[in-house]
N, C-alpha and C. Protein backbone atom coordinates (compact mmCIF):
# COMPACT_ATOMS: atom_id res chain seq x y z
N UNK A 1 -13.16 9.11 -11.89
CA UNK A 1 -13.24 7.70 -12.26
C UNK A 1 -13.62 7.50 -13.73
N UNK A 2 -14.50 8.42 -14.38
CA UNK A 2 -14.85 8.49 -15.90
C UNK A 2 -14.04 8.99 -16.71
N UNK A 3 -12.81 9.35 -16.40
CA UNK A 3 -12.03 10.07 -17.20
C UNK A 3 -12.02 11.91 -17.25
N UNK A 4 -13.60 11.83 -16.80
CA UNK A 4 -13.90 13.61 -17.74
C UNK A 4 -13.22 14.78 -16.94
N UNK A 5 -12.78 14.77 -15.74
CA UNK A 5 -11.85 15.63 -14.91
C UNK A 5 -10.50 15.17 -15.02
N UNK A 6 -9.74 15.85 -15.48
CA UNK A 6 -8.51 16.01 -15.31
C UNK A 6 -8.27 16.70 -14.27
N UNK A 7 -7.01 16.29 -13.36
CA UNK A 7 -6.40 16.56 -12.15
C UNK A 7 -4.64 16.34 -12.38
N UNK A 8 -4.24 17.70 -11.89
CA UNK A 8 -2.91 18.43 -12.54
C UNK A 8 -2.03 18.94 -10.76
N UNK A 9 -0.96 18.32 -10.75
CA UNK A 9 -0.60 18.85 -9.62
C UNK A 9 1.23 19.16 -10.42
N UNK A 10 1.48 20.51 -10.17
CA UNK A 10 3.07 20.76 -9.99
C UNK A 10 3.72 20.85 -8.81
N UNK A 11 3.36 19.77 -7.94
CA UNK A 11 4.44 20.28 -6.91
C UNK A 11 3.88 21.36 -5.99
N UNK A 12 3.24 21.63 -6.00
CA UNK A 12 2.92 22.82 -5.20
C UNK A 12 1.17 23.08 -5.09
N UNK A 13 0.60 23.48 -6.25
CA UNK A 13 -1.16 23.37 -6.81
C UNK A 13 -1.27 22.45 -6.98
N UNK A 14 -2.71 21.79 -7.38
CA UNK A 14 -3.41 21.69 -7.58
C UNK A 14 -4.47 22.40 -8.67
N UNK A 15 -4.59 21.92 -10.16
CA UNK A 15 -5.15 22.33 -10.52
C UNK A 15 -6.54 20.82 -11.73
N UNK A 16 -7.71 21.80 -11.84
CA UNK A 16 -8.95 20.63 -12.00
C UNK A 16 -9.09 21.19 -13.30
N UNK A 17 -9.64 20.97 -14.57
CA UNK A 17 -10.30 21.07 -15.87
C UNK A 17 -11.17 20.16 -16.50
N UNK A 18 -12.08 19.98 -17.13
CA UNK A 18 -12.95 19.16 -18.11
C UNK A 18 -12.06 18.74 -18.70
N UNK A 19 -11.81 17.70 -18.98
CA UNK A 19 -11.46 16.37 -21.03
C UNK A 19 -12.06 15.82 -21.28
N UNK A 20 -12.08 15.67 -22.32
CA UNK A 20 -12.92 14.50 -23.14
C UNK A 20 -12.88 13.13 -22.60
N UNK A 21 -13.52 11.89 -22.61
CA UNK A 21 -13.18 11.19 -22.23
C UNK A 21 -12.82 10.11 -22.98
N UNK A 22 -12.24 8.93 -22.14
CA UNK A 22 -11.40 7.97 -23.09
C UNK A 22 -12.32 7.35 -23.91
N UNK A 23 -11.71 6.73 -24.92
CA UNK A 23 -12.61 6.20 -25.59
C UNK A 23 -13.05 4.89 -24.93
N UNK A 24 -11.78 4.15 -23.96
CA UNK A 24 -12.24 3.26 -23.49
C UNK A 24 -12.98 2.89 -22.74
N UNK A 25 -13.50 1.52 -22.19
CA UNK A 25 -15.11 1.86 -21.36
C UNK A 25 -13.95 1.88 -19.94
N UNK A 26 -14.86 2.04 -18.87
CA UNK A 26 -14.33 2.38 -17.68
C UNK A 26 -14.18 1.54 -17.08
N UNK A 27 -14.65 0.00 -17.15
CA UNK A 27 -14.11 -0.72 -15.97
C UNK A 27 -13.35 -1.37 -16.03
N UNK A 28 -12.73 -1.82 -17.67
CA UNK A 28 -11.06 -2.31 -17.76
C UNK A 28 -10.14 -1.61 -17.34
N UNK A 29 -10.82 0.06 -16.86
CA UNK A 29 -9.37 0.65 -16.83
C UNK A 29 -9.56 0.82 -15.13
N UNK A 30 -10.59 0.35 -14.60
CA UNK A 30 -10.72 0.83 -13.51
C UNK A 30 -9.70 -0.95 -12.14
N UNK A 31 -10.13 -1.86 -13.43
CA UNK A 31 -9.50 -3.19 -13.32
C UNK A 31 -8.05 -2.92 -12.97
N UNK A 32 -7.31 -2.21 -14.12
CA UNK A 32 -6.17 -2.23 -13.97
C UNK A 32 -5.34 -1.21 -13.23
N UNK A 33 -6.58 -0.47 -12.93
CA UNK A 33 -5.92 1.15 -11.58
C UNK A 33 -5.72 -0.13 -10.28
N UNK A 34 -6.71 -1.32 -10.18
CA UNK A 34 -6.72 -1.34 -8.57
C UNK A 34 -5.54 -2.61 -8.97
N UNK A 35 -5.04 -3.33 -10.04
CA UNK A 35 -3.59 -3.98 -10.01
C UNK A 35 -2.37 -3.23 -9.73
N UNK A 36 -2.77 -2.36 -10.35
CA UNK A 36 -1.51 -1.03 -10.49
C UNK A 36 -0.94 -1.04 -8.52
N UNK A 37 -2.25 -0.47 -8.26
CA UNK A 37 -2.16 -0.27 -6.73
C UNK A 37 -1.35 -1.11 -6.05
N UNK A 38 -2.43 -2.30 -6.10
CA UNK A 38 -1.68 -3.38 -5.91
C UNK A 38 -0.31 -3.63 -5.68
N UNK A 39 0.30 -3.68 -6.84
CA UNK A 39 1.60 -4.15 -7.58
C UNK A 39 2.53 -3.13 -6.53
N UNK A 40 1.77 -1.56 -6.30
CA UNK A 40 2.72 -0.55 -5.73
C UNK A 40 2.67 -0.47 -4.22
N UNK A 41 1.46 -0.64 -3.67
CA UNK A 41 2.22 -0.94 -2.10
C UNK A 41 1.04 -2.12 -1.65
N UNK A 42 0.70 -2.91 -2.42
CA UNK A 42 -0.08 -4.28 -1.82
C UNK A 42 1.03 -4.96 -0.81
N UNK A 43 0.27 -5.45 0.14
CA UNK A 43 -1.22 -5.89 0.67
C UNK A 43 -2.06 -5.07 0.55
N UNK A 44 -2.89 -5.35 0.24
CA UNK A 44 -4.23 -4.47 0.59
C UNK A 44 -5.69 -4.55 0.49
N UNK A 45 -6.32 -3.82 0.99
CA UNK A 45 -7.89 -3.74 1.06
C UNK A 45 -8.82 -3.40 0.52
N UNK A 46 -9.86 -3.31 0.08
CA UNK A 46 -10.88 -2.67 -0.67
C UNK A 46 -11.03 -1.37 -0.44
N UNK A 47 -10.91 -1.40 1.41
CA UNK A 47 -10.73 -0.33 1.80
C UNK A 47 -9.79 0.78 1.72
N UNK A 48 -8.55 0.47 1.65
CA UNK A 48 -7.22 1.29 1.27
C UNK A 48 -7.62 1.75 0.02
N UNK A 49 -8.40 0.66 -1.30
CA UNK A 49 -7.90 1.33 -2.27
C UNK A 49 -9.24 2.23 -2.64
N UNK A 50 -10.02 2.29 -2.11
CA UNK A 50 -11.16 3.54 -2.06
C UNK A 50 -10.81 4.68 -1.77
N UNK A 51 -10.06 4.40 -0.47
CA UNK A 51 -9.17 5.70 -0.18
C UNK A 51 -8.05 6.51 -0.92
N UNK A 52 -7.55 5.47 -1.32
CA UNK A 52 -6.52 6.10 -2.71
C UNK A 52 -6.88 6.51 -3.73
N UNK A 53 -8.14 5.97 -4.14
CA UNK A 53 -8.39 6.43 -5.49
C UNK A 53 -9.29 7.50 -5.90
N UNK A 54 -9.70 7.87 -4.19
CA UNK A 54 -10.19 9.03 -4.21
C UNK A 54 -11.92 9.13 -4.61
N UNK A 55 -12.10 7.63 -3.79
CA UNK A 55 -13.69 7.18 -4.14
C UNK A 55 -14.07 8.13 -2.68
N UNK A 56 -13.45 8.35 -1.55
CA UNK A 56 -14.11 8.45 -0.08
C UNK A 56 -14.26 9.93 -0.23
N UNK A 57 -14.79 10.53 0.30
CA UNK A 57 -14.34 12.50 1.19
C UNK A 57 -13.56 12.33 2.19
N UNK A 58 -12.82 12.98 2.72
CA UNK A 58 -12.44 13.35 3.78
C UNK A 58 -11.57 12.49 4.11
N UNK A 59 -11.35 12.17 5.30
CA UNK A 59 -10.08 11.28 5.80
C UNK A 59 -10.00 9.90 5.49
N UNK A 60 -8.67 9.18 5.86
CA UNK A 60 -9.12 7.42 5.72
C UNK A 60 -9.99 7.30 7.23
N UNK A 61 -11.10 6.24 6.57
CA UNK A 61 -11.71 6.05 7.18
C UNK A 61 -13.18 6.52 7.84
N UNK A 62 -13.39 7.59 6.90
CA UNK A 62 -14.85 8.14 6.52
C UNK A 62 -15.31 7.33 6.00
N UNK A 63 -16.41 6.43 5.83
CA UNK A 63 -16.58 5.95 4.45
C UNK A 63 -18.17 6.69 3.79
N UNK A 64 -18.11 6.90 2.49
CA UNK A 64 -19.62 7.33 2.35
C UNK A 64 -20.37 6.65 1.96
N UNK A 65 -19.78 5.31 1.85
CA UNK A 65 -20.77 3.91 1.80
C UNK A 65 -20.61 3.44 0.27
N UNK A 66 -21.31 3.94 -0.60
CA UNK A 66 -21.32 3.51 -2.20
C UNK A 66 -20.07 3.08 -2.58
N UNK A 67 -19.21 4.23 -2.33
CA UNK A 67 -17.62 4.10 -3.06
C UNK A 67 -17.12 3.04 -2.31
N UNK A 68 -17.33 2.79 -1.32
CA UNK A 68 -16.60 1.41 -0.57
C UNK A 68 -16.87 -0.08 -1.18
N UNK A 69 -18.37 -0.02 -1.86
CA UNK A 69 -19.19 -0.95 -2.66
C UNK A 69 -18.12 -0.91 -3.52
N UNK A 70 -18.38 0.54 -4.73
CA UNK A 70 -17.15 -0.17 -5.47
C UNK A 70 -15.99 -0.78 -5.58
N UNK A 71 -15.28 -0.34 -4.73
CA UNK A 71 -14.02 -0.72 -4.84
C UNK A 71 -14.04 -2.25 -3.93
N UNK A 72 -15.01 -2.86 -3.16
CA UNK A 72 -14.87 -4.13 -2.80
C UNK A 72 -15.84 -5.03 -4.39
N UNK A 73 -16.22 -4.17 -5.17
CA UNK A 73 -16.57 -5.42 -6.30
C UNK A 73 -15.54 -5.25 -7.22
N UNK A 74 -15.03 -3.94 -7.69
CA UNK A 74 -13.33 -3.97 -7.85
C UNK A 74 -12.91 -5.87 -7.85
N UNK A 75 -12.50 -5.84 -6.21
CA UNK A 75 -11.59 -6.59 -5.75
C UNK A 75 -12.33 -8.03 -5.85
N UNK A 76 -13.42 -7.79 -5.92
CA UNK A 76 -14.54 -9.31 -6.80
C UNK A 76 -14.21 -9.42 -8.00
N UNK A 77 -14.35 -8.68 -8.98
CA UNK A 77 -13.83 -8.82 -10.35
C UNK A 77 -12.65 -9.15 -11.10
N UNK A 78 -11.23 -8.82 -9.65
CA UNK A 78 -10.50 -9.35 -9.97
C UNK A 78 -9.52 -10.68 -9.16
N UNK A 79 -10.73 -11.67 -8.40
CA UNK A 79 -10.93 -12.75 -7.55
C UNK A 79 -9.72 -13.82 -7.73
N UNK A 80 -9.83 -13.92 -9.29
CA UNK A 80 -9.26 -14.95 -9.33
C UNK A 80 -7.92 -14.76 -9.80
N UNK A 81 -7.47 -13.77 -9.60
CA UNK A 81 -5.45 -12.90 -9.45
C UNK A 81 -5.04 -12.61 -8.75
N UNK A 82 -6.15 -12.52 -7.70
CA UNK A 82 -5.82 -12.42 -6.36
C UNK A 82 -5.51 -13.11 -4.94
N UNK A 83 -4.91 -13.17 -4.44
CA UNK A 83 -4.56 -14.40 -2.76
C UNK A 83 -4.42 -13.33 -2.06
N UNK A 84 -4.97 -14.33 -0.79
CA UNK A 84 -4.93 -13.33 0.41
C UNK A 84 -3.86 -13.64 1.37
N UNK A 85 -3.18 -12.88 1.84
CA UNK A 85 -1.74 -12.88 2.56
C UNK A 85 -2.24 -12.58 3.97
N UNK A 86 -1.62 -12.43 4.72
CA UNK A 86 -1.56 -11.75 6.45
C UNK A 86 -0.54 -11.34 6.45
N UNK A 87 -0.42 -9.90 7.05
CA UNK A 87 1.12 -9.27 7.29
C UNK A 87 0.97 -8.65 8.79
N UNK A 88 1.59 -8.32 9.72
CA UNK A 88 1.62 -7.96 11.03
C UNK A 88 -0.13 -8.48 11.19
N UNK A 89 -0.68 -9.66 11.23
CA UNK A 89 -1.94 -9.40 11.70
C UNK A 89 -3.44 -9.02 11.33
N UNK A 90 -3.00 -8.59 9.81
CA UNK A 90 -4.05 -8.04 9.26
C UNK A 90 -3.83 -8.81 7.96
N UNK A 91 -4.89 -9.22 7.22
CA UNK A 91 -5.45 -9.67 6.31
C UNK A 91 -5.60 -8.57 5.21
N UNK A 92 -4.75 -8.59 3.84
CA UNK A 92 -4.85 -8.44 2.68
C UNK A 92 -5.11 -9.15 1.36
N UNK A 93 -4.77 -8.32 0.33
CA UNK A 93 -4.72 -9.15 -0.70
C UNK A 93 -3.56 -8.83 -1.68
N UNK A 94 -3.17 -9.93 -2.23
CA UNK A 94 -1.78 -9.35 -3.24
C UNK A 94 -2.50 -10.22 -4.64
N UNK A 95 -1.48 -9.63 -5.63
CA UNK A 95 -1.79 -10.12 -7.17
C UNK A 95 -0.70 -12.00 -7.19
N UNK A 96 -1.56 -12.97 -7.71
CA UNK A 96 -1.02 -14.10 -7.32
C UNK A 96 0.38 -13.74 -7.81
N UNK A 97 0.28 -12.98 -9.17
CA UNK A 97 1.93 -13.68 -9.71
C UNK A 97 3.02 -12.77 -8.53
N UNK A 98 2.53 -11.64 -8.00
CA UNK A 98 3.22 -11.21 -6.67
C UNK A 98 3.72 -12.14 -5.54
N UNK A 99 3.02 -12.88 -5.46
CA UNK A 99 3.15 -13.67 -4.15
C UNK A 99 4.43 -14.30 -3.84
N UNK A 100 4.93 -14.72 -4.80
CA UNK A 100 6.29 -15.47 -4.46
C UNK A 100 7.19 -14.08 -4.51
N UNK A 101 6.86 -13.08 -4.95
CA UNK A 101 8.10 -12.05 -4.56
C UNK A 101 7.99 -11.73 -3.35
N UNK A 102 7.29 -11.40 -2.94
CA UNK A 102 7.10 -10.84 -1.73
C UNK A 102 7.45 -11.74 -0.66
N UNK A 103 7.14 -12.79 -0.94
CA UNK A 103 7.81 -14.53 0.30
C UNK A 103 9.15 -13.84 0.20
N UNK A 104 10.16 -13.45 -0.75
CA UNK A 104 11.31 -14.28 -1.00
C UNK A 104 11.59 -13.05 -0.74
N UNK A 105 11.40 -11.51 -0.62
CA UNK A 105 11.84 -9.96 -0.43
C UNK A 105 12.52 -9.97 0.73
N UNK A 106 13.62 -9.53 0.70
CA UNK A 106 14.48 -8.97 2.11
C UNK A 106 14.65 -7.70 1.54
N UNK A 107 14.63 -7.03 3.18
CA UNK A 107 14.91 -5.51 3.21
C UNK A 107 16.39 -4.77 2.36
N UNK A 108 15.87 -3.78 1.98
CA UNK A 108 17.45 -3.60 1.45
C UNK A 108 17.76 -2.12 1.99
N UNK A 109 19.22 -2.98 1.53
CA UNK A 109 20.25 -2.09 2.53
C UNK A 109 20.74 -0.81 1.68
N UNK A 110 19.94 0.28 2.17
CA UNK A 110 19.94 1.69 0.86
C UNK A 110 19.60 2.62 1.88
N UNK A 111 20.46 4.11 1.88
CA UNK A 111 19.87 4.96 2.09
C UNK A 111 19.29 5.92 0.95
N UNK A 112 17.68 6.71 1.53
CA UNK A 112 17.42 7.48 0.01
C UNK A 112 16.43 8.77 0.92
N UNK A 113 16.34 9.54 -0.04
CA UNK A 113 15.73 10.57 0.46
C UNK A 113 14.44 10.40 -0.45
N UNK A 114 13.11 10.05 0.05
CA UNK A 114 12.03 9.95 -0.80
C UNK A 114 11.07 11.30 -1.05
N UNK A 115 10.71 11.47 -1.97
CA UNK A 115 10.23 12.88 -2.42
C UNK A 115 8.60 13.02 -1.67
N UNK A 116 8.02 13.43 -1.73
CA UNK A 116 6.95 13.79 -0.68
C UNK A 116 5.46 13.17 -1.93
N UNK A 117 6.01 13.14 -2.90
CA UNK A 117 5.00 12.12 -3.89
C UNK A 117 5.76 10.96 -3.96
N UNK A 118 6.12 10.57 -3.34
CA UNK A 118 6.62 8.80 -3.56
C UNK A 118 5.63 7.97 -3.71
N UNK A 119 5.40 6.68 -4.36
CA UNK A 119 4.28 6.35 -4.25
C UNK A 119 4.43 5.21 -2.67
N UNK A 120 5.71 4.62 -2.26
CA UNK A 120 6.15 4.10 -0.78
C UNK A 120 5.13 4.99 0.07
N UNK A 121 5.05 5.85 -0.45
CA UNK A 121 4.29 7.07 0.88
C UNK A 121 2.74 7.18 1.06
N UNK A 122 2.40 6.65 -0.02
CA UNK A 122 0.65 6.78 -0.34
C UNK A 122 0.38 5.52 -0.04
N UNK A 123 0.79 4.79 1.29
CA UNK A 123 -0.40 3.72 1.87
C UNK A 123 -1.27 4.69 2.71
N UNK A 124 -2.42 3.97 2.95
CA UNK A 124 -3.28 4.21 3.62
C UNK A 124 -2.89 4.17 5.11
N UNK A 125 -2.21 3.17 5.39
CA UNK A 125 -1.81 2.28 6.50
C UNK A 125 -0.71 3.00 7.23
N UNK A 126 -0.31 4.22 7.19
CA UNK A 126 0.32 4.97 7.86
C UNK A 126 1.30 4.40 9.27
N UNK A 127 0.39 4.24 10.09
CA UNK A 127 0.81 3.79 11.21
C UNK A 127 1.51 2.47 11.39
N UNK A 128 1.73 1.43 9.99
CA UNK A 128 2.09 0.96 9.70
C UNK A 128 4.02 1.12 9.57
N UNK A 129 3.82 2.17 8.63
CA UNK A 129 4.87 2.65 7.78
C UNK A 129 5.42 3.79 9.34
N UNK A 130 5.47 4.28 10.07
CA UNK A 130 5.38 5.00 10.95
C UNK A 130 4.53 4.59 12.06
N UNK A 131 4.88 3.97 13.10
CA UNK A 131 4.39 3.49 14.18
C UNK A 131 4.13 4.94 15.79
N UNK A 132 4.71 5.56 15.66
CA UNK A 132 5.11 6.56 16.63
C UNK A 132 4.16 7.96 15.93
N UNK A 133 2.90 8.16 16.76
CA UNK A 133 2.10 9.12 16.37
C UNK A 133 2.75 10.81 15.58
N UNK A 134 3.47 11.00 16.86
CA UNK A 134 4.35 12.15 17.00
C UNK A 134 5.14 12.35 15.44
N UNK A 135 5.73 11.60 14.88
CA UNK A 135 6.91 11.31 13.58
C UNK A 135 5.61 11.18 12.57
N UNK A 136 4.39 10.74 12.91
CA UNK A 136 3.34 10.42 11.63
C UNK A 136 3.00 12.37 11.23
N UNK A 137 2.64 13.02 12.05
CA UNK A 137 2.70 14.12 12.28
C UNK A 137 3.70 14.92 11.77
N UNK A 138 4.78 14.59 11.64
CA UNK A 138 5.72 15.27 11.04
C UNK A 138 5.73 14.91 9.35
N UNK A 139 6.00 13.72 9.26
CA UNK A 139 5.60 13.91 7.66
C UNK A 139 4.33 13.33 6.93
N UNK A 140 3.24 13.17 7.66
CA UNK A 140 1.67 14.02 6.86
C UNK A 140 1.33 14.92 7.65
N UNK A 141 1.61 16.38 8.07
CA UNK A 141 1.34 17.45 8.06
C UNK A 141 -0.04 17.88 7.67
N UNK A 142 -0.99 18.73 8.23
CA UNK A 142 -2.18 19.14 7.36
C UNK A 142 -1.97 20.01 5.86
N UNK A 143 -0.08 21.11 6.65
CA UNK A 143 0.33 21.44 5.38
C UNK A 143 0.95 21.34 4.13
N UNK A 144 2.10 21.79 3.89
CA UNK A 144 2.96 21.06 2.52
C UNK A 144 3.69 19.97 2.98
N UNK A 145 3.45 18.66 2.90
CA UNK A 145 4.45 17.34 3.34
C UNK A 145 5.78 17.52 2.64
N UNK A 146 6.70 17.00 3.59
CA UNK A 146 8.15 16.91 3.69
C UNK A 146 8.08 15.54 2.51
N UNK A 147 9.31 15.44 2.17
CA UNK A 147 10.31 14.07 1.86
C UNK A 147 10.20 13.35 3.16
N UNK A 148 10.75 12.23 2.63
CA UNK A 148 11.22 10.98 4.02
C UNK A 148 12.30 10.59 3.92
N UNK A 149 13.28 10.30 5.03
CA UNK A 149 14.57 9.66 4.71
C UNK A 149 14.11 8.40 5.10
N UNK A 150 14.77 7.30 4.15
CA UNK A 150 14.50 6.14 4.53
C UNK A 150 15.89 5.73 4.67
N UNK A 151 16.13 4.45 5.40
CA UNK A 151 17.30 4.02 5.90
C UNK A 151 16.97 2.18 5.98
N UNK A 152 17.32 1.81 4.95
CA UNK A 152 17.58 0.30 5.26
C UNK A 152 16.10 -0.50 5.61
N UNK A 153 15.28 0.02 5.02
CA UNK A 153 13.81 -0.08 4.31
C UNK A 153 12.92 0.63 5.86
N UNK A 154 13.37 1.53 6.58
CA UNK A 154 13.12 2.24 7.60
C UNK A 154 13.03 3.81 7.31
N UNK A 155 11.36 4.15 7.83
CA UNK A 155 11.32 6.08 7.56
C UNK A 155 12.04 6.23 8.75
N UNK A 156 13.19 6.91 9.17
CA UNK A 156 13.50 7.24 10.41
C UNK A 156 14.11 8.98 10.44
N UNK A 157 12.80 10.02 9.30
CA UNK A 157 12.95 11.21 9.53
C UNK A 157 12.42 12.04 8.08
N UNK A 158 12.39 13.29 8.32
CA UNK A 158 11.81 13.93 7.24
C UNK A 158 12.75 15.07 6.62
N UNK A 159 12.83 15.34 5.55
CA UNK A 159 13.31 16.64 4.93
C UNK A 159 12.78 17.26 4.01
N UNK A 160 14.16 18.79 3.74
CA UNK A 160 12.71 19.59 2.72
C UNK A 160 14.23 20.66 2.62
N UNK A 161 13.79 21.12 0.84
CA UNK A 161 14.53 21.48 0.25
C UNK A 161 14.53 22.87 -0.23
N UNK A 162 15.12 23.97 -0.42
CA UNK A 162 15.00 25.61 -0.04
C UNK A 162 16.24 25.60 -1.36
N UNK A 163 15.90 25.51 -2.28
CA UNK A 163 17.32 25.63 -3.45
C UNK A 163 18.12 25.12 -3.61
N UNK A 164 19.42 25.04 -3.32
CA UNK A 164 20.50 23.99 -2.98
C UNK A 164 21.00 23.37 -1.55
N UNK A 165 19.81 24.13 -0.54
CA UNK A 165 20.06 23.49 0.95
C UNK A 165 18.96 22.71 1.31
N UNK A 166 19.59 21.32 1.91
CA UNK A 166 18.11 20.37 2.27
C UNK A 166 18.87 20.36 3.48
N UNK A 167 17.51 20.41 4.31
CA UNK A 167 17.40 20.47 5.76
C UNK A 167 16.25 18.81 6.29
N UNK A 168 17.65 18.43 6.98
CA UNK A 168 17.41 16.81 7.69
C UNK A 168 16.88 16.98 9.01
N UNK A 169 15.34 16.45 8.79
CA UNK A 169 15.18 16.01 11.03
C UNK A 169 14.89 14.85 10.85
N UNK A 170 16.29 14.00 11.76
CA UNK A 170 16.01 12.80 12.05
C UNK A 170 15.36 12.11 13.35
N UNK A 171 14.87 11.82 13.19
CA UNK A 171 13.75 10.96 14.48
C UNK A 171 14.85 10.26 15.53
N UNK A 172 15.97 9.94 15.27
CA UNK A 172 16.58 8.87 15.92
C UNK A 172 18.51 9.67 15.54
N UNK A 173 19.57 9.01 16.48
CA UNK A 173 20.70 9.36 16.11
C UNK A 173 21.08 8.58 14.95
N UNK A 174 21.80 8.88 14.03
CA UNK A 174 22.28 8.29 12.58
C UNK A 174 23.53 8.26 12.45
N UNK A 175 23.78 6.73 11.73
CA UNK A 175 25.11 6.35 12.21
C UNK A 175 25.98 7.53 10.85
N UNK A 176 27.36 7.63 11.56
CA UNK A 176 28.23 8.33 10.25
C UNK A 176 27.97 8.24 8.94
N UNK A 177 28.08 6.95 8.43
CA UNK A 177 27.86 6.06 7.16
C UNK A 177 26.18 6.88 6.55
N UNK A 178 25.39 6.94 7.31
CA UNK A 178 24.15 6.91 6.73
C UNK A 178 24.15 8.64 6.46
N UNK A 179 24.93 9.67 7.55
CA UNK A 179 24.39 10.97 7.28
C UNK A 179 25.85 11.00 6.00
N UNK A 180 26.81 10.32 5.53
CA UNK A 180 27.50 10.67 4.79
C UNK A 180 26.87 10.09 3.00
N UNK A 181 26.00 9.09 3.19
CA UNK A 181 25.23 8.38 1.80
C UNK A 181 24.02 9.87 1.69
N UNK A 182 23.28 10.36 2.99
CA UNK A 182 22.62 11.49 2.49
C UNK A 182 23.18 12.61 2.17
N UNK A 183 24.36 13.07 2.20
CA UNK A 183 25.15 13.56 1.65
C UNK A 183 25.41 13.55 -0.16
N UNK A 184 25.50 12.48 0.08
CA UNK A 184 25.55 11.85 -1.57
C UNK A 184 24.34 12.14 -2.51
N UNK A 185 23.63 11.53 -1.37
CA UNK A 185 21.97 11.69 -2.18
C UNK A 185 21.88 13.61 -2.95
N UNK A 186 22.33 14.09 -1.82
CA UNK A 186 21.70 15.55 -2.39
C UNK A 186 23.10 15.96 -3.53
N UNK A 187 24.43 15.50 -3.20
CA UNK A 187 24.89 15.81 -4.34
C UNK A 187 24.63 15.58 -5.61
N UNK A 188 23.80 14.57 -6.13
CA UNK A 188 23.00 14.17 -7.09
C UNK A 188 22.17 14.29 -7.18
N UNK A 189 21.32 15.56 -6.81
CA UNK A 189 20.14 15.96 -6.78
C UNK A 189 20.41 16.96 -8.25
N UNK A 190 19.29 16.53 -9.20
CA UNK A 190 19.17 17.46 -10.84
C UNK A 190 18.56 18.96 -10.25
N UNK A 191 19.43 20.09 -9.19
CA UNK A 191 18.79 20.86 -9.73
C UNK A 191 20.20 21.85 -9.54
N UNK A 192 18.95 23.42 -10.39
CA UNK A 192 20.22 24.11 -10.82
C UNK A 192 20.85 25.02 -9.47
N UNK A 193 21.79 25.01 -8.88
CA UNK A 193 22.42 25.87 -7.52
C UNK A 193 23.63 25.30 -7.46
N UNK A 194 24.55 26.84 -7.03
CA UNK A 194 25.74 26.74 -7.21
C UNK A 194 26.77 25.92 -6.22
N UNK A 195 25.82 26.05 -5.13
CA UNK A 195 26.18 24.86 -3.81
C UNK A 195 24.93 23.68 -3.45
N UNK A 196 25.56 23.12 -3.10
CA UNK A 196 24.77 22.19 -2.35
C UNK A 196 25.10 21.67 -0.84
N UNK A 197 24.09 21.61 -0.37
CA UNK A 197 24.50 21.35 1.25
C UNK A 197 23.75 20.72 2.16
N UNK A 198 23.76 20.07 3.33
CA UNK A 198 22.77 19.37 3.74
C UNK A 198 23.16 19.91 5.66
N UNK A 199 21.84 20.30 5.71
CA UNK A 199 21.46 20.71 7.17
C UNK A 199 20.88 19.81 8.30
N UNK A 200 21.18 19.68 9.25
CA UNK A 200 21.08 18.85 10.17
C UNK A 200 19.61 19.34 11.21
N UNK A 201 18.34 19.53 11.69
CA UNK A 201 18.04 19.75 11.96
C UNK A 201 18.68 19.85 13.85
N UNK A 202 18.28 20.72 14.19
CA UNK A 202 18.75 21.29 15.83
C UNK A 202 17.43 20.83 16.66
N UNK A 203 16.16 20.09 16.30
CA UNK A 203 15.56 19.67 17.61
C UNK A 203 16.10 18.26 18.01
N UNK A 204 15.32 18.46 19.31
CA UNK A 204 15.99 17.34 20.25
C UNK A 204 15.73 15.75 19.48
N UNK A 205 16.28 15.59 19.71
CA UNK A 205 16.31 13.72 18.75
C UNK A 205 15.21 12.88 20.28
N UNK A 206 14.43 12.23 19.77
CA UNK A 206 13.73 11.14 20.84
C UNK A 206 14.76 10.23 21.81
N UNK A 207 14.70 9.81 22.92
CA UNK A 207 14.87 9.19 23.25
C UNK A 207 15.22 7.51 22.66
């Protein structure tokens, strides 16, 4: 939160070091981490964004008390940019000048293969985004998390990539159209291999 740890991930590690710190003071910038948030998968909570920002230990929903303080005076400090929405039931908060986008947002009609750092992927609210325990399990893993295929603003499966072959498990059957756009997707994938190809996973599809 002070700047003085740097935190370095390639894809794979994890790595921590000392820096110097900013020159700036910390709570303008700490102001504009929890808009940022916001802006990227708001609605949200004091609580979500403690969890994201890596104020809590351990799982969502540990709390160790202090860090929860902060991040609900966070969301005091920035009172008056903020409105509170309801979405399925639950009470958030969005940034005002957000508000009319989000009224006026319809789903869109896209297939994409989302990378396993998406930021779509870092709600808190999981069960949200993934309703079906079993499929939450598949892509947050305790180990290396998959990609997500999304479909028409729907996760409906996970993949993962071995050089020029990505291997698809879809949760559900997929119409022609959609396994032929993921098709596409990986042909436009920037990396270097002399083929490219896309694998269908062989377990049983759900009911």
């Amino acid at each position: 939160m002070t700047g003085a740890v740097r935190i370095e991930w390639d894809g794979a590690m994890t790595s921590w070091r000392l820096a110097e710190p900013p020159p700036e003071p910390p709570e303008p910038a700490r102001l504009e981490l929890a808009r940022r948030w916001l802006r990227s998968v708001g609605p949200s909570t004091p609580k979500e964004f403690a969890w994201w920002s890596g104020g809590w230990a351990g799982s969502f929903g540990a709390a160790t008390g202090g860090e929860l303080a902060d991040a609900q005076q966070t969301f005091r400090s920035l009172e008056k940019e903020l409105t509170e929405v309801e979405f399925e039931g639950q009470k958030g908060w969005a940034l005002r000048t957000d508000r009319s986008r989000l009224e006026r947002a319809v789903p869109a009609e896209t297939v994409r293969l989302l990378p396993a750092g998406d930021p779509y992927l870092a709600s808190a609210e999981r069960a949200l985004l993934v309703p079906k325990a079993q499929f939450r399990s598949e892509l947050w893993p305790k180990s290396v998390w998959p990609g997500a295929l999304l479909v028409n603003g729907e996760l409906v499966g996970t993949w993962r990539r071995q050089v020029g072959r990505v291997t698809v498990r879809a949760w559900r059957t997929l119409e022609p159209d959609v396994k032929e756009a993921v098709q596409e997707e990986v042909s436009r994938m920037p990396i270097e291999s002399a083929t490219k190809e896309v694998r269908w996973s062989t377990g049983d599809l759900p009911l």
